[in-house]
PDB file of N, CA and C in Angstrom:
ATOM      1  N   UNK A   1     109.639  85.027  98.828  1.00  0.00           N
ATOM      2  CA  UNK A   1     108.718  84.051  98.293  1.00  0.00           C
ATOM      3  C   UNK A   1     107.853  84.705  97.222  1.00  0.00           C
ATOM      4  N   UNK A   2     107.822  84.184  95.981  1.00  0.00           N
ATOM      5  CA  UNK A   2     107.117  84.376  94.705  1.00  0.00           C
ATOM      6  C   UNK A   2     106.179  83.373  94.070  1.00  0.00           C
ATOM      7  N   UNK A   3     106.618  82.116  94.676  1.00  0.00           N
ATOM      8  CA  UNK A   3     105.740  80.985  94.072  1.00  0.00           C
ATOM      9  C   UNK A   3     104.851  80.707  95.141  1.00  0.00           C
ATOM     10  N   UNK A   4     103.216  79.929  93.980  1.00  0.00           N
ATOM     11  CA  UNK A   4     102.240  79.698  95.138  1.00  0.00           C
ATOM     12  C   UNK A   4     102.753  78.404  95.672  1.00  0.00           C
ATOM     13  N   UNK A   5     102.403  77.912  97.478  1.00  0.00           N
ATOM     14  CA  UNK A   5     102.648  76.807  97.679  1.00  0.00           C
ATOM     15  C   UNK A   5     104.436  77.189  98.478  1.00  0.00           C
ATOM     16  N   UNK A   6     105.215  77.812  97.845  1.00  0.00           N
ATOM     17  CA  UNK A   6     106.530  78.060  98.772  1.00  0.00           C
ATOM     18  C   UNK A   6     106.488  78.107  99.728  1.00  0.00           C
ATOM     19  N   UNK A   7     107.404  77.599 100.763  1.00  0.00           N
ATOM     20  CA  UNK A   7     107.427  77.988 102.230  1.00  0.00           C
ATOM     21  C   UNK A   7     108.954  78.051 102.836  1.00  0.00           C
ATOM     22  N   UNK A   8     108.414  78.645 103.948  1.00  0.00           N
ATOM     23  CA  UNK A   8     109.920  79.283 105.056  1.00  0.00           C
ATOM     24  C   UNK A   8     110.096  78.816 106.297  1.00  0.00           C
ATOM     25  N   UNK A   9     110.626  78.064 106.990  1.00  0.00           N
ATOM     26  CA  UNK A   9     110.443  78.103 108.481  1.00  0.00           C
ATOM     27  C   UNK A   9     111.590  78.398 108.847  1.00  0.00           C
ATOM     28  N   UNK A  10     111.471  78.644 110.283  1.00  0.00           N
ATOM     29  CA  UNK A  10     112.939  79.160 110.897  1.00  0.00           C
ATOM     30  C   UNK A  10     112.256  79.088 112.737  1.00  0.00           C
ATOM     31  N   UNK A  11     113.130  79.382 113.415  1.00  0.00           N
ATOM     32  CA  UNK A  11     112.579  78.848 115.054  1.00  0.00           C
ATOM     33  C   UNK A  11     111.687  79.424 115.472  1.00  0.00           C
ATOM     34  N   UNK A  12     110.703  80.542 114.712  1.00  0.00           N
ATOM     35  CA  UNK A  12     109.846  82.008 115.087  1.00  0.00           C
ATOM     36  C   UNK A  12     108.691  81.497 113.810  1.00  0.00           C
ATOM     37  N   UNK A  13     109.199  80.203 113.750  1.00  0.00           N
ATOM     38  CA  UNK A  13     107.500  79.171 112.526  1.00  0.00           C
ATOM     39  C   UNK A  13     107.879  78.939 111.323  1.00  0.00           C
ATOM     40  N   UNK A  14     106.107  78.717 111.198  1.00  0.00           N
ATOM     41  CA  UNK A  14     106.335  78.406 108.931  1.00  0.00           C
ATOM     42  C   UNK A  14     105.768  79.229 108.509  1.00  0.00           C
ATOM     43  N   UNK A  15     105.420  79.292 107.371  1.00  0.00           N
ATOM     44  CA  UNK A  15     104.732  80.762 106.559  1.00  0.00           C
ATOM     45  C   UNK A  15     104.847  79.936 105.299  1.00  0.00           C
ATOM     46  N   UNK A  16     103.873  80.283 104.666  1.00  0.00           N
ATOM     47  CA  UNK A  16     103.216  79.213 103.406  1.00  0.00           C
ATOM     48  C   UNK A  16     102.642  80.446 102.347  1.00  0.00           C
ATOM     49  N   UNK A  17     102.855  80.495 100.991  1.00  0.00           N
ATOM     50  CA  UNK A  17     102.453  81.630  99.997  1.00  0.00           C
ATOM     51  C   UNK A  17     101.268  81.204  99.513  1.00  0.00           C
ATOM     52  N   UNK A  18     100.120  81.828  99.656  1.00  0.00           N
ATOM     53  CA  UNK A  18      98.965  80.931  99.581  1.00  0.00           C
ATOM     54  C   UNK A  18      98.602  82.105  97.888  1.00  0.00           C
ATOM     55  N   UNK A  19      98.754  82.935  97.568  1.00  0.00           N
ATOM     56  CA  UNK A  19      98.700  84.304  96.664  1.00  0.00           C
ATOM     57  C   UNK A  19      99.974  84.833  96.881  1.00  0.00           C
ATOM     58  N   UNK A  20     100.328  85.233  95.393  1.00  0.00           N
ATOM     59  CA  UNK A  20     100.951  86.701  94.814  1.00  0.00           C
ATOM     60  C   UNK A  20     100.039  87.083  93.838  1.00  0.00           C
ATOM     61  N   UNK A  21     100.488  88.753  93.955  1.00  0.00           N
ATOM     62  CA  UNK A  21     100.596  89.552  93.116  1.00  0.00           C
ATOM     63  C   UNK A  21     101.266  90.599  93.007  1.00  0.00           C
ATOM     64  N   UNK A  22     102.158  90.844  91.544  1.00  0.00           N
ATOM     65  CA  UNK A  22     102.855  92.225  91.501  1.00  0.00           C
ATOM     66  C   UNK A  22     102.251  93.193  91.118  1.00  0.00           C
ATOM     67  N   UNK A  23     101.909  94.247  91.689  1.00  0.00           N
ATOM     68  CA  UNK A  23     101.062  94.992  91.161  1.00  0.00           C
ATOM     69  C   UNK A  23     101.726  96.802  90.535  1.00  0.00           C
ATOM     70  N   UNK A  24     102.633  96.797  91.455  1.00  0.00           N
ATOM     71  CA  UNK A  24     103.396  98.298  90.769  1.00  0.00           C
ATOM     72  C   UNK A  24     102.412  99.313  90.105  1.00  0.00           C
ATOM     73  N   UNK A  25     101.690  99.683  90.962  1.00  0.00           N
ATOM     74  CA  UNK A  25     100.887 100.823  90.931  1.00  0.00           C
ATOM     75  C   UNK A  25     100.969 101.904  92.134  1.00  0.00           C
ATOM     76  N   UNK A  26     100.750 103.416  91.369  1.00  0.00           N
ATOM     77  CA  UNK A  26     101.063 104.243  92.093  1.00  0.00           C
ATOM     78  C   UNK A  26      99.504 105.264  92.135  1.00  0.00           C
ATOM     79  N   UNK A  27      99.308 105.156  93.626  1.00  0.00           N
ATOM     80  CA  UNK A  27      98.351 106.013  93.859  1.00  0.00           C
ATOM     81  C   UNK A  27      98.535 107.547  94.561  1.00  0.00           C
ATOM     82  N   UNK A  28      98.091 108.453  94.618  1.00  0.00           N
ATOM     83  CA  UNK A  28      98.430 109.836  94.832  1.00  0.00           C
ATOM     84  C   UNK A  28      97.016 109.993  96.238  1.00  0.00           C
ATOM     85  N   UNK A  29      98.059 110.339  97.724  1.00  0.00           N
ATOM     86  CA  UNK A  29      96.616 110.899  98.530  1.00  0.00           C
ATOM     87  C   UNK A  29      96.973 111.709  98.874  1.00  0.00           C
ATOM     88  N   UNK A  30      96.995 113.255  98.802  1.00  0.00           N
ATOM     89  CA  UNK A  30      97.214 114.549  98.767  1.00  0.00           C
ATOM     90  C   UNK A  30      98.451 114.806  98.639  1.00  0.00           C
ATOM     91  N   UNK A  31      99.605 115.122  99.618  1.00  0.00           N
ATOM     92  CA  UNK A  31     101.083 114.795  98.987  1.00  0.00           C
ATOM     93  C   UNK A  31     102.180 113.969  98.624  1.00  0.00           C
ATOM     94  N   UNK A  32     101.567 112.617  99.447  1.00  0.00           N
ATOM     95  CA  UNK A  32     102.198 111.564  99.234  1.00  0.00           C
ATOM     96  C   UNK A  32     101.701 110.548  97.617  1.00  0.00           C
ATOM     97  N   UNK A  33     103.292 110.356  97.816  1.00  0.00           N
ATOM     98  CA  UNK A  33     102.832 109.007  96.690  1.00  0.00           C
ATOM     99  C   UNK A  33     103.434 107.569  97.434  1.00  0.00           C
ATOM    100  N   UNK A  34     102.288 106.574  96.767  1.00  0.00           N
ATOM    101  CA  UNK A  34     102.093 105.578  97.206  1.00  0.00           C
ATOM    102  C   UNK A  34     102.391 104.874  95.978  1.00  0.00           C
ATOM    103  N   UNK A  35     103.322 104.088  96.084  1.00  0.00           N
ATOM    104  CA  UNK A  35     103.453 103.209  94.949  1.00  0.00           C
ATOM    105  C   UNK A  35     103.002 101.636  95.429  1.00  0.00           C
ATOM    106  N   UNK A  36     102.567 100.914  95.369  1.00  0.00           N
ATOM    107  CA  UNK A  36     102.244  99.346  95.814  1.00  0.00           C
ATOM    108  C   UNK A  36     103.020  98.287  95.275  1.00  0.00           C
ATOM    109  N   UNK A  37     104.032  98.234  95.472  1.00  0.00           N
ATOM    110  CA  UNK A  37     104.729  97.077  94.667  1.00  0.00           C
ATOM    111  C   UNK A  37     104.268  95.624  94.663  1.00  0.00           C
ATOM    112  N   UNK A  38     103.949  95.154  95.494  1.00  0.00           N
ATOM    113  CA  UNK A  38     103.140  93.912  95.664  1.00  0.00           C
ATOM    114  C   UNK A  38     102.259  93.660  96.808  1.00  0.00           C
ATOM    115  N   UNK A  39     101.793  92.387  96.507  1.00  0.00           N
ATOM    116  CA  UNK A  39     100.476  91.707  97.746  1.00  0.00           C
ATOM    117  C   UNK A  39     101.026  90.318  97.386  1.00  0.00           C
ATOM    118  N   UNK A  40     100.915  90.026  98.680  1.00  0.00           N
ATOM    119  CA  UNK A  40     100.933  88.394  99.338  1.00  0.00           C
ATOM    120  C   UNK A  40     100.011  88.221 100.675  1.00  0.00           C
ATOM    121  N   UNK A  41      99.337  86.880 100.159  1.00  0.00           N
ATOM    122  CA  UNK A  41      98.513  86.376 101.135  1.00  0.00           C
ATOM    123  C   UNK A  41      99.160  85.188 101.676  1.00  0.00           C
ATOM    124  N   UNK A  42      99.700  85.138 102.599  1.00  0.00           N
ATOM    125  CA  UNK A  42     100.657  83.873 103.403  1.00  0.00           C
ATOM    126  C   UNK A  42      99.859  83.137 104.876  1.00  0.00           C
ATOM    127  N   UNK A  43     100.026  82.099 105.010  1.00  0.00           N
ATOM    128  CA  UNK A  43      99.000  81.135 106.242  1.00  0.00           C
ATOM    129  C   UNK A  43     100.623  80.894 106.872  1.00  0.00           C
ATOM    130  N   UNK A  44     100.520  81.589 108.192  1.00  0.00           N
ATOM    131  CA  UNK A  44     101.357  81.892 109.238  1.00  0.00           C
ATOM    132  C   UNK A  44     101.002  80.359 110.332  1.00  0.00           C
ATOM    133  N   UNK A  45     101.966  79.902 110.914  1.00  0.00           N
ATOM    134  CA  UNK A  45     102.155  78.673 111.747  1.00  0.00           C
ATOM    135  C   UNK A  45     103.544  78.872 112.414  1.00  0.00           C
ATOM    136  N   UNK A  46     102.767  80.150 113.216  1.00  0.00           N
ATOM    137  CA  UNK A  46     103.833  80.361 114.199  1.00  0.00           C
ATOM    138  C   UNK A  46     104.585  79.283 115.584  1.00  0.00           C
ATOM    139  N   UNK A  47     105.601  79.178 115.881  1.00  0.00           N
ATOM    140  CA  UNK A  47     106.383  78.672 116.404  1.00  0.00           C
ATOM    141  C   UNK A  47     105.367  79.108 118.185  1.00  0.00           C
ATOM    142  N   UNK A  48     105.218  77.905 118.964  1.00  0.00           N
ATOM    143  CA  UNK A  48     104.803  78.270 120.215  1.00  0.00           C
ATOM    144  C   UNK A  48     105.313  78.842 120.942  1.00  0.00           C
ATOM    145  N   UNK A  49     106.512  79.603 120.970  1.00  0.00           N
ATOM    146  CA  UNK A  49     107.248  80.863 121.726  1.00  0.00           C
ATOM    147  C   UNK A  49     106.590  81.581 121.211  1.00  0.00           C
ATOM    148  N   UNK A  50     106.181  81.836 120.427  1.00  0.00           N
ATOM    149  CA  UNK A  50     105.128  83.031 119.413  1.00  0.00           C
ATOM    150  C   UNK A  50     104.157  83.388 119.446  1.00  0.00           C
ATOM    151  N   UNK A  51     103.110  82.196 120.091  1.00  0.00           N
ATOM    152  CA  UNK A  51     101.728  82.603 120.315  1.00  0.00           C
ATOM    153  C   UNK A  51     101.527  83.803 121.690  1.00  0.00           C
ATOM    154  N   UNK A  52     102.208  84.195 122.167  1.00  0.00           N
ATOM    155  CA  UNK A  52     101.533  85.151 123.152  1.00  0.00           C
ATOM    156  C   UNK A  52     101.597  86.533 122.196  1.00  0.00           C
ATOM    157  N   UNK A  53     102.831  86.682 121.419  1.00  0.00           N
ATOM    158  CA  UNK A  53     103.085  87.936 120.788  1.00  0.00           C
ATOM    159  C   UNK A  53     101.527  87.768 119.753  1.00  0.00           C
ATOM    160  N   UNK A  54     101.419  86.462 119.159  1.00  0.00           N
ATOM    161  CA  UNK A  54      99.775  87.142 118.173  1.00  0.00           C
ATOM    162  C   UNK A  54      98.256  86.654 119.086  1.00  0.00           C
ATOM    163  N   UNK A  55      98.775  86.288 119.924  1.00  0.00           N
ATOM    164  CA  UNK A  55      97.350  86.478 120.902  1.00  0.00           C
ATOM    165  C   UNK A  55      96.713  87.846 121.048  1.00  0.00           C
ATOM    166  N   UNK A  56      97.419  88.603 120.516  1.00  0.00           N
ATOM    167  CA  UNK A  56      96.673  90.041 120.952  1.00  0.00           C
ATOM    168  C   UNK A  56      95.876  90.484 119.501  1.00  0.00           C
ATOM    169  N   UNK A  57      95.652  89.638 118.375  1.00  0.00           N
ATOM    170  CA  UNK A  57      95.343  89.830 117.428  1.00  0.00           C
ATOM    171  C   UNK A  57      94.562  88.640 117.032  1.00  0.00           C
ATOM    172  N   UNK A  58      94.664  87.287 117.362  1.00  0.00           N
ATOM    173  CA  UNK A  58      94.100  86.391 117.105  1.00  0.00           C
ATOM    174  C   UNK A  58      94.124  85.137 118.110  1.00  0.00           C
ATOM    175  N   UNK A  59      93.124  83.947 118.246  1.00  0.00           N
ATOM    176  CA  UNK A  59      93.659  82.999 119.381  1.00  0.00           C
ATOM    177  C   UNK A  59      93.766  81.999 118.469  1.00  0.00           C
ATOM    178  N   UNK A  60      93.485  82.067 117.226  1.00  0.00           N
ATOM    179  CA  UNK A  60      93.879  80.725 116.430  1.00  0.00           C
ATOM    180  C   UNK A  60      95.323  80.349 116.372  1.00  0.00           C
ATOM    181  N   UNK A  61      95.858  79.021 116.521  1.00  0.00           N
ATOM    182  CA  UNK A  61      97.238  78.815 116.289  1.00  0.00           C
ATOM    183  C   UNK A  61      98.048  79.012 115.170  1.00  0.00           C
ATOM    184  N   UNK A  62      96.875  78.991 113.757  1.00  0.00           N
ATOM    185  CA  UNK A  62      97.568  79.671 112.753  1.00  0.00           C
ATOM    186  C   UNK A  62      96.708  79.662 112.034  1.00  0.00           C
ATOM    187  N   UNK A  63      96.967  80.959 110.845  1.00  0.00           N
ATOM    188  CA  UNK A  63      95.861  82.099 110.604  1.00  0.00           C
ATOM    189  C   UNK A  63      96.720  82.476 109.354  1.00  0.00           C
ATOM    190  N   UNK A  64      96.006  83.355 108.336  1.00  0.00           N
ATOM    191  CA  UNK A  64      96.561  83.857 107.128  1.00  0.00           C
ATOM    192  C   UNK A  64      96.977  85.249 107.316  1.00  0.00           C
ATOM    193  N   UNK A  65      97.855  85.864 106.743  1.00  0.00           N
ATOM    194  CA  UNK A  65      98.535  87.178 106.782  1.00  0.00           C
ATOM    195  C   UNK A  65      98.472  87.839 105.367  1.00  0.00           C
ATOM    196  N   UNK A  66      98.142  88.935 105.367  1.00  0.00           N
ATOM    197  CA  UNK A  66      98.169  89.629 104.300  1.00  0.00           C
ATOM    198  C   UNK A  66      99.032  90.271 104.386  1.00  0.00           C
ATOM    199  N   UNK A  67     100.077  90.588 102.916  1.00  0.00           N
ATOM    200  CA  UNK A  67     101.333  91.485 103.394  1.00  0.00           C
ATOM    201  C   UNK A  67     101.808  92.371 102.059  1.00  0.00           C
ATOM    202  N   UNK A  68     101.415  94.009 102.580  1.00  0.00           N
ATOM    203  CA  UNK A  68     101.285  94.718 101.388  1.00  0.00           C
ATOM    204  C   UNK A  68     102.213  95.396 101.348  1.00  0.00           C
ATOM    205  N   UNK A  69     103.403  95.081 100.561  1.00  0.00           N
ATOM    206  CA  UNK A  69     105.149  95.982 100.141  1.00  0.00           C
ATOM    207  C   UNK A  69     104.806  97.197  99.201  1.00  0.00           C
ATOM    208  N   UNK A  70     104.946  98.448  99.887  1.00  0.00           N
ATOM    209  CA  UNK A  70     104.772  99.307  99.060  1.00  0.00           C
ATOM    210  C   UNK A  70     105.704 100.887  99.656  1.00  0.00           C
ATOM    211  N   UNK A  71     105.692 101.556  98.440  1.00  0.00           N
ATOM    212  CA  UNK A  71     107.373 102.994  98.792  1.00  0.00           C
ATOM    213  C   UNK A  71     106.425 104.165  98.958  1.00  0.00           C
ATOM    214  N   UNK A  72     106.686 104.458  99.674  1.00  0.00           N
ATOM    215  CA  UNK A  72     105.875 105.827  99.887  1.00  0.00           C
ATOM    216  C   UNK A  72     106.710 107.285  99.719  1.00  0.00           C
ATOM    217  N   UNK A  73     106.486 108.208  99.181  1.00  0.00           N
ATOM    218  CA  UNK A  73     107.058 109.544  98.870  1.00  0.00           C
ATOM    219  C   UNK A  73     106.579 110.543  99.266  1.00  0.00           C
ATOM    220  N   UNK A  74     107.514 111.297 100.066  1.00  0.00           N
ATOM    221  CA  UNK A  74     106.280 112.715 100.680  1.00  0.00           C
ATOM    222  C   UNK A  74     107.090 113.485  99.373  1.00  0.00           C
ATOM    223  N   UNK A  75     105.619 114.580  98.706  1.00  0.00           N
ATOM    224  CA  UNK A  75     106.246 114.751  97.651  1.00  0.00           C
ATOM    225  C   UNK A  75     106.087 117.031  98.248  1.00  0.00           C
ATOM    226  N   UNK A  76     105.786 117.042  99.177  1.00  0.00           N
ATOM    227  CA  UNK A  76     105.878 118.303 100.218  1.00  0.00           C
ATOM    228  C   UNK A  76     107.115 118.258 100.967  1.00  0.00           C
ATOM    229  N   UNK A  77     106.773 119.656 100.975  1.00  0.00           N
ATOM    230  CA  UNK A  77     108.080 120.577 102.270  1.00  0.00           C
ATOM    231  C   UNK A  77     107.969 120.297 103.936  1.00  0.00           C
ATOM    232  N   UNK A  78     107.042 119.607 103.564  1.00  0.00           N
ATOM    233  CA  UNK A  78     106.669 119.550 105.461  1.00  0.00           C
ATOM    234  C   UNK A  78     106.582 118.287 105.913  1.00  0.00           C
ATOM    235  N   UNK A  79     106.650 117.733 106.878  1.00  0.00           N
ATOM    236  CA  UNK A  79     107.032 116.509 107.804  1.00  0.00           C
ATOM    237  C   UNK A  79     105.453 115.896 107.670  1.00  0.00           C
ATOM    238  N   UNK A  80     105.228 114.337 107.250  1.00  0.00           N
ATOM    239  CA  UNK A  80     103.722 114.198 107.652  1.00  0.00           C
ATOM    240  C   UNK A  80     104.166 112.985 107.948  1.00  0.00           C
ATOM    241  N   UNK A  81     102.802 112.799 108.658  1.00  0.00           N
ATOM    242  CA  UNK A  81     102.802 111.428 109.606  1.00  0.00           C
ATOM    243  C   UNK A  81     101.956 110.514 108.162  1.00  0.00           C
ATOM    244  N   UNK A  82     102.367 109.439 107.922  1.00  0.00           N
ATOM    245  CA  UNK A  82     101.404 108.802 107.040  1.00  0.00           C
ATOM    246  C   UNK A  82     101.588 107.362 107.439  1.00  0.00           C
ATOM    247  N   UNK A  83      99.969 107.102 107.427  1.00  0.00           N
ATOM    248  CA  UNK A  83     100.128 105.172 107.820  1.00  0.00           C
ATOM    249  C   UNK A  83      99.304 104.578 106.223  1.00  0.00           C
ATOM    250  N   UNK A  84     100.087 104.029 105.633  1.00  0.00           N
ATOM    251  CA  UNK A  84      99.795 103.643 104.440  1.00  0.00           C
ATOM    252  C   UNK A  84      98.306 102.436 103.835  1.00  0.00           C
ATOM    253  N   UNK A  85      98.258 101.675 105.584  1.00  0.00           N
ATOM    254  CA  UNK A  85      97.524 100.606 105.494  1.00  0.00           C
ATOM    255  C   UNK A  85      96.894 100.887 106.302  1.00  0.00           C
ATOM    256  N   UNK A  86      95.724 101.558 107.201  1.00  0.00           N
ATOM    257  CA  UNK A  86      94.446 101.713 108.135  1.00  0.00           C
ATOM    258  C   UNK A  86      93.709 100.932 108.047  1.00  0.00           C
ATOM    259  N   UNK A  87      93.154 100.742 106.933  1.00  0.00           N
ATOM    260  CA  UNK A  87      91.733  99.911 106.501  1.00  0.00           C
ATOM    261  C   UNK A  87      91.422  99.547 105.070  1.00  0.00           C
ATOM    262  N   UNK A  88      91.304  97.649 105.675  1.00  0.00           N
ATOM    263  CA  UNK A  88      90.983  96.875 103.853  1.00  0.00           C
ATOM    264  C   UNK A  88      89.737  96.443 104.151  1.00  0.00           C
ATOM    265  N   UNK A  89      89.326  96.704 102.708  1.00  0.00           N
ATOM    266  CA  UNK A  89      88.402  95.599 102.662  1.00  0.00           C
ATOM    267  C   UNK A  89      88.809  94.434 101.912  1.00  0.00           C
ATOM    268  N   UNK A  90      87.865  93.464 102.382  1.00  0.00           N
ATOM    269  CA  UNK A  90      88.503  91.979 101.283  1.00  0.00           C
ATOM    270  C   UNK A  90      87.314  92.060 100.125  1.00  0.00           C
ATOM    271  N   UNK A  91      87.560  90.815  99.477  1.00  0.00           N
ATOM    272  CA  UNK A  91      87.000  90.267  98.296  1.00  0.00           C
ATOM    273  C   UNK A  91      85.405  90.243  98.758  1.00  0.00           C
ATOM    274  N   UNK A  92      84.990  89.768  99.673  1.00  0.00           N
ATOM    275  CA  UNK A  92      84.012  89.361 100.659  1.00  0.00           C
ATOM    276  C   UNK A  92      83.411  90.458 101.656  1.00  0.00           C
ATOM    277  N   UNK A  93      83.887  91.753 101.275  1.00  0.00           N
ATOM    278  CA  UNK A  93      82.879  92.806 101.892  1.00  0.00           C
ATOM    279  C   UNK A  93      83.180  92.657 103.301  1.00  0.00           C
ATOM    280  N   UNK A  94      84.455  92.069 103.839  1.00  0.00           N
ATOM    281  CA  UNK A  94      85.190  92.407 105.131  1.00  0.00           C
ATOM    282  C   UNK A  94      85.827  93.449 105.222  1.00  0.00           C
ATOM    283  N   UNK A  95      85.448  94.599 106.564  1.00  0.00           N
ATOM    284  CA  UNK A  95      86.235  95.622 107.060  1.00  0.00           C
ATOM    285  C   UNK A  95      87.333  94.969 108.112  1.00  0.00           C
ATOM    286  N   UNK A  96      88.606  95.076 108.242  1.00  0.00           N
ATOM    287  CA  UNK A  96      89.381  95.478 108.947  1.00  0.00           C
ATOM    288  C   UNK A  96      90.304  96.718 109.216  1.00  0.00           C
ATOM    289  N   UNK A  97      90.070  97.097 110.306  1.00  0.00           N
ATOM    290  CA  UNK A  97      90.782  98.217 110.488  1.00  0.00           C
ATOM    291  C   UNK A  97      92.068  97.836 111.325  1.00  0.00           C
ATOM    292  N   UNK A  98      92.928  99.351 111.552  1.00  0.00           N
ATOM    293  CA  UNK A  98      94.252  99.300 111.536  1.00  0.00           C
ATOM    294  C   UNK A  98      94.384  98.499 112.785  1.00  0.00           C
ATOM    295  N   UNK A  99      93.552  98.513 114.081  1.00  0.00           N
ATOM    296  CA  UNK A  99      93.847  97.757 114.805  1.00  0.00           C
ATOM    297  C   UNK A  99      94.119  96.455 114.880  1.00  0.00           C
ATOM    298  N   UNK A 100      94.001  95.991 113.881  1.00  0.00           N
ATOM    299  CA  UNK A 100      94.190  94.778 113.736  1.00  0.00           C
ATOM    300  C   UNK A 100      95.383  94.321 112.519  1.00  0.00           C
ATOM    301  N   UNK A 101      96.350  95.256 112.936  1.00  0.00           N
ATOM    302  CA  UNK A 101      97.106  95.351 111.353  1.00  0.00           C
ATOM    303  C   UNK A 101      98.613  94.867 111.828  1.00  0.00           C
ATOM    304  N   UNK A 102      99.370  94.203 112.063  1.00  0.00           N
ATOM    305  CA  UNK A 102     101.269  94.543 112.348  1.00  0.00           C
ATOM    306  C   UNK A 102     101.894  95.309 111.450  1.00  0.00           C
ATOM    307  N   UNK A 103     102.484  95.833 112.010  1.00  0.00           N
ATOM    308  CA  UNK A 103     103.271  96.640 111.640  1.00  0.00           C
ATOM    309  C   UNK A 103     104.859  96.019 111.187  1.00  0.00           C
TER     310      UNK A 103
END
């Protein structure tokens, strides 16, 4: 999904593109590179077999998803653990942290 307003359903819900953006930027945090290929903001209307799996994150029946596609490069000799997304802030001076993130 690329257009605003597109949508998907399938037996696991709907999902609605509420934002894009391509952004293809590459940021550097010590050896890794982070490239960001895009952001989408999508309003999720999950299928009621579904609500127990996002009850552990939300009790609304449906809620917006932020969803950030991006390539990561270890650009070192050594094995690292890297989680790309921990903590956003929004437009609005909201913290969320990783606990509250899917994977």
């Amino acid at each position: 999904m690329n257009q605003i307003g597109q949508n998907v359903s399938d037996a696991k819900g709907e999902l609605t593109l509420k934002a894009y953006k391509k952004v293809n930027e590459t940021l550097n945090v010590g050896p890794i590179e982070v490239k960001v290929k895009e952001m989408k903001v999508m309003h999720a209307t999950p299928d009621y077999s579904m609500i127990d799996f996002f009850h552990g994150y939300t009790h609304d029946e449906d809620f917006d998803i932020v969803k950030v596609n991006v390539e990561i490069k270890n650009n070192s000799d050594k094995k690292i653990k890297f989680s790309p997304v921990a903590f956003l802030e929004t437009d609005r001076g909201e913290h969320i942290w990783k606990n509250l993130l899917v994977k």
